[in-house]
C-alpha atoms as a PDB file:
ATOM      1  CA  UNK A   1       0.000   0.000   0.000  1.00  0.00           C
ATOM      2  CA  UNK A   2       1.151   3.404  -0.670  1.00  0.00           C
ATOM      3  CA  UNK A   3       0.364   6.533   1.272  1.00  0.00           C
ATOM      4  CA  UNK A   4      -1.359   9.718  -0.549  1.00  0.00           C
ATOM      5  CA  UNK A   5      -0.524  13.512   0.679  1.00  0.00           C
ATOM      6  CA  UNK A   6      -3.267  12.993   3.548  1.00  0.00           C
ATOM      7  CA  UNK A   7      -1.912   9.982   5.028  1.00  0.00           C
ATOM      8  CA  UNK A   8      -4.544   7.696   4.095  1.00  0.00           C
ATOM      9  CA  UNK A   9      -3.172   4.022   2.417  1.00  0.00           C
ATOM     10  CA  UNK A  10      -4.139   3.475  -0.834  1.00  0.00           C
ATOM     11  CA  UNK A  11      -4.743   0.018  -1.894  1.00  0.00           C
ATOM     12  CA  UNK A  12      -3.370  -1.679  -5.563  1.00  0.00           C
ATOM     13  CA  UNK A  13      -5.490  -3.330  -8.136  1.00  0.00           C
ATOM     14  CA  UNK A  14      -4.997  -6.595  -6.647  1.00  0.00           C
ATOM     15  CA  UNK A  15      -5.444  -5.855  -2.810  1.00  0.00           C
ATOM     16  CA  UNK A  16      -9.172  -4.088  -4.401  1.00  0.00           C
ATOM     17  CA  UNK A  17     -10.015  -6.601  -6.610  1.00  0.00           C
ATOM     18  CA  UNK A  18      -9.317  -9.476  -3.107  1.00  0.00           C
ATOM     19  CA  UNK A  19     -11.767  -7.185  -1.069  1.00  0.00           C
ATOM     20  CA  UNK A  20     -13.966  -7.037  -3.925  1.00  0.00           C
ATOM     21  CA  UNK A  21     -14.419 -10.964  -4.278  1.00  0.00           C
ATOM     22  CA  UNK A  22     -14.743 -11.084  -0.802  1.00  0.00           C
ATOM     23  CA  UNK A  23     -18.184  -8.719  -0.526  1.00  0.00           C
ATOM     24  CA  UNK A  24     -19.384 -10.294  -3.645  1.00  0.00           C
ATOM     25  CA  UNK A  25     -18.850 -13.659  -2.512  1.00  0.00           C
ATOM     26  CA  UNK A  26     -21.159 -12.930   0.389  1.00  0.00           C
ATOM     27  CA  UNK A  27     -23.915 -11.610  -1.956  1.00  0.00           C
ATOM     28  CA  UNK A  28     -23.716 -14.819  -3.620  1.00  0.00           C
ATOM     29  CA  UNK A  29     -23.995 -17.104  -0.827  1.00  0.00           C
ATOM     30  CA  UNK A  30     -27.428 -15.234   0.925  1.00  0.00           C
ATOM     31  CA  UNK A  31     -28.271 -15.005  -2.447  1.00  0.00           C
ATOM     32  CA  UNK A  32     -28.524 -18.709  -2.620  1.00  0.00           C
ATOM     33  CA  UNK A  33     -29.935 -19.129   1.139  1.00  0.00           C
ATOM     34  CA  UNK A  34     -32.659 -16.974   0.383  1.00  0.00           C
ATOM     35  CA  UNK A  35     -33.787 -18.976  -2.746  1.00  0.00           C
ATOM     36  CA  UNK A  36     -32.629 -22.703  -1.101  1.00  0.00           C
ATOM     37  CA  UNK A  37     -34.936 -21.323   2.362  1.00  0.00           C
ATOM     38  CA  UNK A  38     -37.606 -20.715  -0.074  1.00  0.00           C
ATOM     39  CA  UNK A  39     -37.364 -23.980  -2.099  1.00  0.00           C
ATOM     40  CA  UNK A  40     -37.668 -25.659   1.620  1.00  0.00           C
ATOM     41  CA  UNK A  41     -41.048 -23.898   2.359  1.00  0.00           C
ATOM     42  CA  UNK A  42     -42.445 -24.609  -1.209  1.00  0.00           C
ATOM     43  CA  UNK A  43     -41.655 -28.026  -0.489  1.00  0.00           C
ATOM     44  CA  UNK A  44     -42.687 -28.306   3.760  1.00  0.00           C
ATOM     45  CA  UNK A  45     -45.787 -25.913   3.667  1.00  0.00           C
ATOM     46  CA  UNK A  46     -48.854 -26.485   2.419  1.00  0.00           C
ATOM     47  CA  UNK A  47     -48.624 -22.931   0.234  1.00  0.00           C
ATOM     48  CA  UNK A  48     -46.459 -22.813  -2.428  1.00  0.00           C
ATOM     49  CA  UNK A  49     -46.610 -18.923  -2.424  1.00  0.00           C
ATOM     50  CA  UNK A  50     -44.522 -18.609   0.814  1.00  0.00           C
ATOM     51  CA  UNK A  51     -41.621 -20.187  -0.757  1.00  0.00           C
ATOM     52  CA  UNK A  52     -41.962 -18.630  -4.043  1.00  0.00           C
ATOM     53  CA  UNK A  53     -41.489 -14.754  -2.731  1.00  0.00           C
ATOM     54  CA  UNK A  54     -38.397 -16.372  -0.813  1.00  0.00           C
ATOM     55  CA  UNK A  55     -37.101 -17.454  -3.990  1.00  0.00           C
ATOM     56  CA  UNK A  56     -37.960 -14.370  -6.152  1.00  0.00           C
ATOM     57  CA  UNK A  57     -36.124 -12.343  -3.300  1.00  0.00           C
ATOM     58  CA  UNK A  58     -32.776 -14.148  -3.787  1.00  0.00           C
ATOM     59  CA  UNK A  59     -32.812 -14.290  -7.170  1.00  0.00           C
ATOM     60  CA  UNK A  60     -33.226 -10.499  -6.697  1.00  0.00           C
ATOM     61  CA  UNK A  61     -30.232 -10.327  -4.458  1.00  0.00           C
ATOM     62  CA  UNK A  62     -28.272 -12.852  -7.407  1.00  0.00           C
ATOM     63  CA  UNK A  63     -29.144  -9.650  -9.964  1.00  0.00           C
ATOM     64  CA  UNK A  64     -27.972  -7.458  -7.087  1.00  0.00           C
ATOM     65  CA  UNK A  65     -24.605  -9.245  -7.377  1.00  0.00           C
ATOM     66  CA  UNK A  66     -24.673  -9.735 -10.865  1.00  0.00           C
ATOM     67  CA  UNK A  67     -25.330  -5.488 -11.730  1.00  0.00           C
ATOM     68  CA  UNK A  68     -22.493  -5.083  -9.348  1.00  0.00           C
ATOM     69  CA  UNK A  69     -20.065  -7.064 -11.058  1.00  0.00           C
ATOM     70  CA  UNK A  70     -21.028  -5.569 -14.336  1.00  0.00           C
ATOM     71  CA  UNK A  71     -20.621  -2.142 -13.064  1.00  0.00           C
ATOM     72  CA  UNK A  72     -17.079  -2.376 -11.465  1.00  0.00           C
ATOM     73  CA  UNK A  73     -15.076  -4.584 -13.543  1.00  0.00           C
ATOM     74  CA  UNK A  74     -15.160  -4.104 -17.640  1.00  0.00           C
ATOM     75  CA  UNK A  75     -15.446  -8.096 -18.645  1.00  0.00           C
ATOM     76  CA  UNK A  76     -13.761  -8.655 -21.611  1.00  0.00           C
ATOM     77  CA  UNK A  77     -15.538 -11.400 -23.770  1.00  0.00           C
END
């Protein structure tokens, strides 16, 4: 890390891009609880409808995750 004029550290493209991976990487995994949680009360509960606004939430928080990615780092296809 290198220091600026106002003494704060300034992280490199790497030591971002590790924090980075690290916040996304939670997204993903609620993302995923949410939507297994709701596949469990489709399947336990006698409504279907409880589990399906579970599931429509995390795949909500998936788009979250995926928007974010898009947005902060240029993918090169």
């Amino acid at each position: 890390m290198t220091r600026r004029r106002n003494g704060k550290k300034r992280m490199s493209e790497q030591q971002e891009f590790e924090v980075m991976k690290l916040v996304l990487d939670k997204f993903l995994w609620l993302g995923f609880v949410v939507m297994g949680w709701g596949m469990y009360l489709s399947l336990t509960e006698s409504s279907v409808l409880a589990g399906i606004w579970h599931m429509i939430a995390g795949a909500v928080l998936l788009l979250l995750f995926l928007l974010i990615i898009v947005k902060e780092y240029e993918i090169i296809g």
